[in-house]
Protein backbone atom coordinates (compact mmCIF):
# COMPACT_ATOMS: atom_id res chain seq x y z
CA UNK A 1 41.14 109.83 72.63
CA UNK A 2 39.13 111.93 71.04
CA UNK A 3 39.71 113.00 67.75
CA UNK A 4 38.91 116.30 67.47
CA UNK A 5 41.08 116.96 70.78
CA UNK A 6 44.40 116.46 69.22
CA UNK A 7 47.25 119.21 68.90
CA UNK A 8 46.41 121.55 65.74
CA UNK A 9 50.05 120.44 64.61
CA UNK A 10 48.24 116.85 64.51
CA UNK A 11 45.32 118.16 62.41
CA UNK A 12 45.33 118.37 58.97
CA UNK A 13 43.83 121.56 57.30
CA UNK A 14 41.08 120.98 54.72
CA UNK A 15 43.59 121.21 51.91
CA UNK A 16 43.87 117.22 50.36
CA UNK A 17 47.59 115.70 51.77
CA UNK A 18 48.81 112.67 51.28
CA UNK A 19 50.55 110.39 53.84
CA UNK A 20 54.12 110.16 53.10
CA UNK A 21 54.14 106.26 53.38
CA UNK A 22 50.73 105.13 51.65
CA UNK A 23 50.56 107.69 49.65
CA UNK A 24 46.59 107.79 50.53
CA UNK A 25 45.04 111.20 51.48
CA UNK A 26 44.90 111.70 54.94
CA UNK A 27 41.44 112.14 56.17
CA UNK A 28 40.16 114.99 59.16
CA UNK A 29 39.23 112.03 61.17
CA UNK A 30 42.41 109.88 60.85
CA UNK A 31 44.97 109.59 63.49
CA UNK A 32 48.22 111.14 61.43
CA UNK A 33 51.30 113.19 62.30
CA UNK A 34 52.68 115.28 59.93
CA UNK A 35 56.73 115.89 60.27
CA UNK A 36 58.21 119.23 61.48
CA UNK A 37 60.66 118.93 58.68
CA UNK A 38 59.67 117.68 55.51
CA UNK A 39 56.17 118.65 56.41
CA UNK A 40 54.75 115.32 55.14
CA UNK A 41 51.82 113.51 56.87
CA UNK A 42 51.81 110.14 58.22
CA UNK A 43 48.75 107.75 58.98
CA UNK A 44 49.33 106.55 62.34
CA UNK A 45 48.56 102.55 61.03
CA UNK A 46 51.01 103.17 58.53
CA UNK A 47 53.81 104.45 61.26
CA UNK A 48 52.41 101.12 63.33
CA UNK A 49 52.24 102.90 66.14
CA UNK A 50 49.50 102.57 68.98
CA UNK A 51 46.99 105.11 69.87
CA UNK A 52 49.15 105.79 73.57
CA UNK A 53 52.41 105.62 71.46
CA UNK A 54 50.65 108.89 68.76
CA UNK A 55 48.97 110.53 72.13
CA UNK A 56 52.58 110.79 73.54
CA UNK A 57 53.88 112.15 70.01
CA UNK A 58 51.40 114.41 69.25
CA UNK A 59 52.45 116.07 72.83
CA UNK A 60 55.31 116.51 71.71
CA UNK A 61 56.82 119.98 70.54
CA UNK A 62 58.30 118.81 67.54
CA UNK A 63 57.99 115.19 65.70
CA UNK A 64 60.05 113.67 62.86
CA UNK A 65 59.35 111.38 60.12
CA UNK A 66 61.80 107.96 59.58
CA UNK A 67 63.61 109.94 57.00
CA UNK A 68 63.94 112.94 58.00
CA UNK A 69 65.28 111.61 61.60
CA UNK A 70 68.05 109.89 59.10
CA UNK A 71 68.96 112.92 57.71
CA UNK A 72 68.89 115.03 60.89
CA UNK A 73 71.47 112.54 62.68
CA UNK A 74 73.30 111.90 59.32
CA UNK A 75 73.79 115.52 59.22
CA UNK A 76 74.84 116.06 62.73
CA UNK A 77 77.22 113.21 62.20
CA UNK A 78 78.46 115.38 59.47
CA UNK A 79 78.92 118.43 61.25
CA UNK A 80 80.58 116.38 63.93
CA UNK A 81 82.70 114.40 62.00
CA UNK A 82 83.94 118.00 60.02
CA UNK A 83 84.70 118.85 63.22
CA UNK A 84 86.65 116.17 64.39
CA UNK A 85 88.33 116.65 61.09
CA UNK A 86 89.05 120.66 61.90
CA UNK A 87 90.33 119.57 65.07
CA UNK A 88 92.34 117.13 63.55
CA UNK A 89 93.86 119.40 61.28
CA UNK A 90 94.60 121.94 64.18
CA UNK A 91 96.18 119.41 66.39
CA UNK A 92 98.36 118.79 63.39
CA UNK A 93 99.11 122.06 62.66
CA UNK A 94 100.09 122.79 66.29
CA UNK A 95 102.51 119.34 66.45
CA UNK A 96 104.12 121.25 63.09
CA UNK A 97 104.27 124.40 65.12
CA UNK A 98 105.41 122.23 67.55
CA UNK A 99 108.22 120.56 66.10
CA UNK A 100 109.29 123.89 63.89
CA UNK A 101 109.63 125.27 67.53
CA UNK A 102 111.93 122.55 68.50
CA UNK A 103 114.02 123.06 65.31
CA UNK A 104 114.03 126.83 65.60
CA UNK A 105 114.82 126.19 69.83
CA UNK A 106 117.90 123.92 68.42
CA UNK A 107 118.74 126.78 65.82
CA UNK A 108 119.42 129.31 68.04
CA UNK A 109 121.18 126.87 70.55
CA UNK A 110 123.84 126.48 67.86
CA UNK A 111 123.55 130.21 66.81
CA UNK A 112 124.21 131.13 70.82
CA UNK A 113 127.31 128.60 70.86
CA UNK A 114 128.49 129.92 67.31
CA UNK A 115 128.37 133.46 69.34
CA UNK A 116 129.66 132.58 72.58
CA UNK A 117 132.97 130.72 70.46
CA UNK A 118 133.71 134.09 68.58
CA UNK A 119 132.75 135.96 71.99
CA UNK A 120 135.42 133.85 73.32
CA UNK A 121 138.19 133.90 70.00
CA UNK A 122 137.36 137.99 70.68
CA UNK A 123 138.26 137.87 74.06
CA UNK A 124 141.05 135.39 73.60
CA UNK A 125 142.82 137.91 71.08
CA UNK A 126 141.77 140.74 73.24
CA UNK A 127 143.61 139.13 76.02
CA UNK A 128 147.19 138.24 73.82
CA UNK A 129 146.68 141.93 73.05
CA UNK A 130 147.29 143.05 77.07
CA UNK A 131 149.68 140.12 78.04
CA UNK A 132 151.97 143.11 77.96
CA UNK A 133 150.07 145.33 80.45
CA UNK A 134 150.09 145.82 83.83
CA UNK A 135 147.82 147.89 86.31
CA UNK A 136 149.04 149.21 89.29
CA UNK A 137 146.54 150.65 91.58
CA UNK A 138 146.06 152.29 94.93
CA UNK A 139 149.07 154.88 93.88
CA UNK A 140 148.04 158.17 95.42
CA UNK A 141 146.89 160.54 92.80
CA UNK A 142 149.18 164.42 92.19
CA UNK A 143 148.80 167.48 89.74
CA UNK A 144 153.06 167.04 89.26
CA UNK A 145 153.03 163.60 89.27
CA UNK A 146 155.43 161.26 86.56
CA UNK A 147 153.93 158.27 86.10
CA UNK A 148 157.32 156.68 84.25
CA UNK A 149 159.12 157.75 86.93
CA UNK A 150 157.03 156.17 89.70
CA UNK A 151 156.95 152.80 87.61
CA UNK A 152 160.43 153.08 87.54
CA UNK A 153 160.67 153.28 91.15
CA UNK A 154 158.31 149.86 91.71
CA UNK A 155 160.14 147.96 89.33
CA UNK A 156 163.32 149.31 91.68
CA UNK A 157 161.80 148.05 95.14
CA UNK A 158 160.59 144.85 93.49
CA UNK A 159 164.65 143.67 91.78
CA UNK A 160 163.67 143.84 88.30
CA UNK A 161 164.80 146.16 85.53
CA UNK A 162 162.64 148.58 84.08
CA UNK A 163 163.01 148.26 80.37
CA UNK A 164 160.87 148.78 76.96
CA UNK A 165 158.45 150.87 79.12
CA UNK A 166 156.10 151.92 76.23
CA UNK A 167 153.51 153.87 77.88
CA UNK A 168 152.11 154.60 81.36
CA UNK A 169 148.67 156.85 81.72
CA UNK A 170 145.67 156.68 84.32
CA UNK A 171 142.26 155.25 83.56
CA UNK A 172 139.76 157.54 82.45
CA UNK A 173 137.70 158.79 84.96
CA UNK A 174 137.07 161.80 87.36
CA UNK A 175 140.14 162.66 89.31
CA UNK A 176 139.24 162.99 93.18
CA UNK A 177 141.61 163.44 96.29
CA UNK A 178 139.04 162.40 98.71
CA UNK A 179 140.67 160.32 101.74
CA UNK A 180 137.99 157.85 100.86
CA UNK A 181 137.86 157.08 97.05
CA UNK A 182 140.55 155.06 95.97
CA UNK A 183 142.67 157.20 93.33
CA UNK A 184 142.76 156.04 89.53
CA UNK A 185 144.43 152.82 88.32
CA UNK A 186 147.44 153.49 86.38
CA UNK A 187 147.97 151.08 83.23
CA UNK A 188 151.66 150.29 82.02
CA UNK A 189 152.09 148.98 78.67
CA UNK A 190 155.51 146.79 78.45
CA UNK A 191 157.51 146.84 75.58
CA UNK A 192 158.97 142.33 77.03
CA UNK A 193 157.02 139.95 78.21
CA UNK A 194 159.43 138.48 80.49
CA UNK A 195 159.93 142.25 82.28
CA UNK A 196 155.89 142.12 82.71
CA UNK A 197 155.96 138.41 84.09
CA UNK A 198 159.31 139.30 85.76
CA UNK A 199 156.94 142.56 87.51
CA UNK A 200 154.39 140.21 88.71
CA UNK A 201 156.25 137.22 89.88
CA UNK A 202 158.42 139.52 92.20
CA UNK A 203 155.32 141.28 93.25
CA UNK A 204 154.01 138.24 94.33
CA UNK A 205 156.82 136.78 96.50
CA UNK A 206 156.97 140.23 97.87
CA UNK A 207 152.69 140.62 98.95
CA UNK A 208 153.34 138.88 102.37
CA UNK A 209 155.46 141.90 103.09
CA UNK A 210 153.44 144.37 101.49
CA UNK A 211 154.26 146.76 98.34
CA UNK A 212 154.08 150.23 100.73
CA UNK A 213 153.54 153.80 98.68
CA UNK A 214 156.44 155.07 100.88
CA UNK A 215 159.22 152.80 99.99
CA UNK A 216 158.38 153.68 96.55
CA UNK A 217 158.42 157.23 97.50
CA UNK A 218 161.78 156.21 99.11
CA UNK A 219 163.75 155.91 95.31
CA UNK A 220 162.15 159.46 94.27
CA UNK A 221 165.10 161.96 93.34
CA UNK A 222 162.31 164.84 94.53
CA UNK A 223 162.86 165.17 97.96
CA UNK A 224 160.74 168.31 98.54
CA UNK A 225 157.63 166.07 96.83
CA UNK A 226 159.16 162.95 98.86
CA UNK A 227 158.39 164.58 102.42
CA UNK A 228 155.33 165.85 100.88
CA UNK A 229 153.81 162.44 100.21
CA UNK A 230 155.01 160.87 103.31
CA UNK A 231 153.14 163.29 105.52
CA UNK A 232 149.62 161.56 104.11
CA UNK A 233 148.21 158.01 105.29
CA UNK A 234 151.08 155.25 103.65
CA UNK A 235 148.56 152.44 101.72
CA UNK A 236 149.55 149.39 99.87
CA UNK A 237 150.30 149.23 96.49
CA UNK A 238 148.68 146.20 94.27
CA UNK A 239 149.93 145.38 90.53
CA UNK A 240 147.62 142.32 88.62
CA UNK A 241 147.12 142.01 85.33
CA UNK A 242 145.62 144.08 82.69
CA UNK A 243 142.02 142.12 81.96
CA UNK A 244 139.51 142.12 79.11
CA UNK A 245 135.98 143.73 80.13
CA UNK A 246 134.27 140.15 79.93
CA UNK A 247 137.42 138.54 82.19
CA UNK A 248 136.84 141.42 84.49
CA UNK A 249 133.34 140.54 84.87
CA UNK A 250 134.01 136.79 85.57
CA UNK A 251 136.62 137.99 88.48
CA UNK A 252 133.98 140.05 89.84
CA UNK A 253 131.08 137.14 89.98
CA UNK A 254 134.30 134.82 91.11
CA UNK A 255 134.91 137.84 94.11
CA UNK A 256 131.11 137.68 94.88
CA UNK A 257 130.99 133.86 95.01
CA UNK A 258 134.44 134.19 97.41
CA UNK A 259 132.16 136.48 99.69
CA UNK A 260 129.03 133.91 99.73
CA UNK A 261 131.31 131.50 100.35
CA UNK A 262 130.25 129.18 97.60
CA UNK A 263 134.05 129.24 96.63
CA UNK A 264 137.32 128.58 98.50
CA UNK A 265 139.65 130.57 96.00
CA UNK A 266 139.89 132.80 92.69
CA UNK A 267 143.08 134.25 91.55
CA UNK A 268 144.63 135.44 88.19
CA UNK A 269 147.20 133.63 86.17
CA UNK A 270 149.18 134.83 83.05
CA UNK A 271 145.71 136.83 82.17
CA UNK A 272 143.78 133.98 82.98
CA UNK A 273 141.49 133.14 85.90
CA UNK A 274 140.81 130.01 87.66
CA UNK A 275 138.72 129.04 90.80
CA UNK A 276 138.42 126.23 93.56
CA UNK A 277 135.50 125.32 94.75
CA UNK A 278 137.23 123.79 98.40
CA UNK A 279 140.76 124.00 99.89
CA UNK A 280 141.81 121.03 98.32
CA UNK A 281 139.22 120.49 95.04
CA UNK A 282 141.09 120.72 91.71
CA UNK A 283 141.68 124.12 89.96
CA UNK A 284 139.49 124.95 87.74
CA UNK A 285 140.19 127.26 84.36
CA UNK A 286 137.12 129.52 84.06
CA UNK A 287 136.75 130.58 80.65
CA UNK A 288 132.82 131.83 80.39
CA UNK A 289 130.25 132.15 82.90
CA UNK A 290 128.31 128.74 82.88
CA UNK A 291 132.07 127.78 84.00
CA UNK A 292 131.86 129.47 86.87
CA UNK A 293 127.59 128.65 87.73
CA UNK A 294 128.68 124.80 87.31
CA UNK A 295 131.60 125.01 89.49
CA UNK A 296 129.35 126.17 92.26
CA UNK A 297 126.70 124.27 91.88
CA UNK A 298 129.56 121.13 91.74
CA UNK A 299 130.20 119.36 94.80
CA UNK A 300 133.47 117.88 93.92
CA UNK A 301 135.14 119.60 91.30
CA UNK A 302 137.39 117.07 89.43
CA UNK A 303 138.69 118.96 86.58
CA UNK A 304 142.25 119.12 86.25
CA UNK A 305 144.54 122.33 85.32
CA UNK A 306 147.91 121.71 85.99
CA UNK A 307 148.98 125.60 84.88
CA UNK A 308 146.74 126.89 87.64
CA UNK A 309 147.63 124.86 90.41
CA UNK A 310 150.68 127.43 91.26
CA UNK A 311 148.71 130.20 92.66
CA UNK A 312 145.71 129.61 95.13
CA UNK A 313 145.41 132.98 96.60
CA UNK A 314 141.31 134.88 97.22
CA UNK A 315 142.86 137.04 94.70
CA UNK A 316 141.03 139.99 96.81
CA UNK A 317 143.28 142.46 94.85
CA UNK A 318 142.76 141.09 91.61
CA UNK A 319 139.04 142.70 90.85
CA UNK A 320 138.87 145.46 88.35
């Protein structure tokens, strides 16, 4: 090869350089390479290379020296190994993220069956509160109309005497006389227990045969409001018991399972509600909502209640 053909980048200006191995100045005519980094020459001889091996390096675009070839790989390794440590670090971090997650996950587990066991001591309290109370509902809806006077009358058709009735008012809500809306429920607050449970037992024995608004109309001392009432459409009258808002909602998602036929009963008990999920499955006492999800999604249903096991009716009157 001729020497005066080789890449500029292979030949060195007139300025004096030394080669970075001998030490010797590198000559105009001498085969050398000089290194794109530290900018040193090198005699070919002392690289021990062969003239073939410095043609194909002085093609090249770029050429380093031993040393500075160390340092470029020692400081990739570098860069690499900082990153392996960043990564490190992050993967770290994100397994502490991780496992604060879990704890905070398990945190608010507890915190949501702390709430749910007050939600339930609330409603449990709420519920002794109204063990006293009884709704009536379905009774046709007057300007004149005496509400202690028509309980009166029901306890009268059903045996059982009326005493210690505290109070007696509609639920709030706008009055209508359509033929089509169902009038107001009525709530009766009972001074006894026993009259209340007294109410309801007779009331039940008595359902087969119906609780009609004209035999109740049949006691009433007002005749001239008597014949007045009878002229309209006679309906059945329903009494259950007086429910907390969150039981309410459990009878109604107990109703809606009876209608998809993912259950075979749902009735009300002493203010409490329990469900089968077949004919002959054991009762079950549904106390919060995951109660009543599992017992659907339950094949068999083996849970024993004993205090439910009286009263296996659709309950179809017994939804607020």
């Amino acid at each position: 090869m001729d020497k005066s053909a080789l890449q500029s980048k292979n030949k060195r200006e007139n300025a004096p350089a030394d080669c970075g191995l001998c030490s010797q100045n590198v000559k105009n005519n001498e085969y050398a390479l000089q290194c794109d980094e530290c900018n040193l020459w090198h005699h070919a001889k002392c690289l021990r290379i062969s003239l073939e091996k410095f043609n194909r390096l002085a093609k090249m675009e770029k050429w380093f020296c031993s040393d500075c070839t160390y340092g470029i790989v020692l400081n990739r390794l570098t860069s690499v190994e900082s990153k392996y440590t960043s990564l490190a670090t992050l993967v770290k971090d994100m397994e502490d993220v991780k496992r604060e997650n879990a704890e905070l996950r398990n945190k608010v587990d507890q915190l949501c069956k702390q709430i749910d066991n007050i939600k339930l001591v609330n409603d449990r309290r709420d519920q002794y509160n109204l063990k006293n109370n009884i709704i009536i509902a379905n009774i046709p809806e007057s300007k004149d109309e005496n509400l202690l006077n028509i309980v009166g009358n029901i306890a009268k058709v059903l045996g059982v005497k009326a005493e210690g009735i505290l109070a007696s008012h509609r639920l709030k809500g706008q009055t209508v006389n359509g033929p089509n809306v169902a009038p107001r429920e009525i709530i009766v607050k009972l001074l006894r227990h026993d009259v209340k449970e007294k109410l309801m037992e007779s009331f039940k024995k008595k359902r087969n045969g119906k609780l009609l608004w004209s035999e109740i109309l049949g006691t009433t001392n007002k005749r001239g409001h008597e014949k007045k009432e009878k002229k309209s459409k006679d309906v059945n009258i329903y009494l259950k018991d007086h429910l907390t808002p969150f039981r309410s909602f459990l009878l109604r998602k107990a109703k809606r399972y009876l209608k998809e036929k993912k259950l075979a009963f749902a009735w009300v008990k002493r203010g409490s509600i329990y469900a089968r999920k077949e004919e002959k499955s054991a009762a079950k006492h549904i106390l919060t909502e995951s109660d009543l999800d599992i017992l659907v999604k339950t094949e068999n249903a083996e849970i024993q209640n004993p205090e439910g096991n009286e009263d296996q009716s659709p309950a179809k009157d017994q939804v607020d």
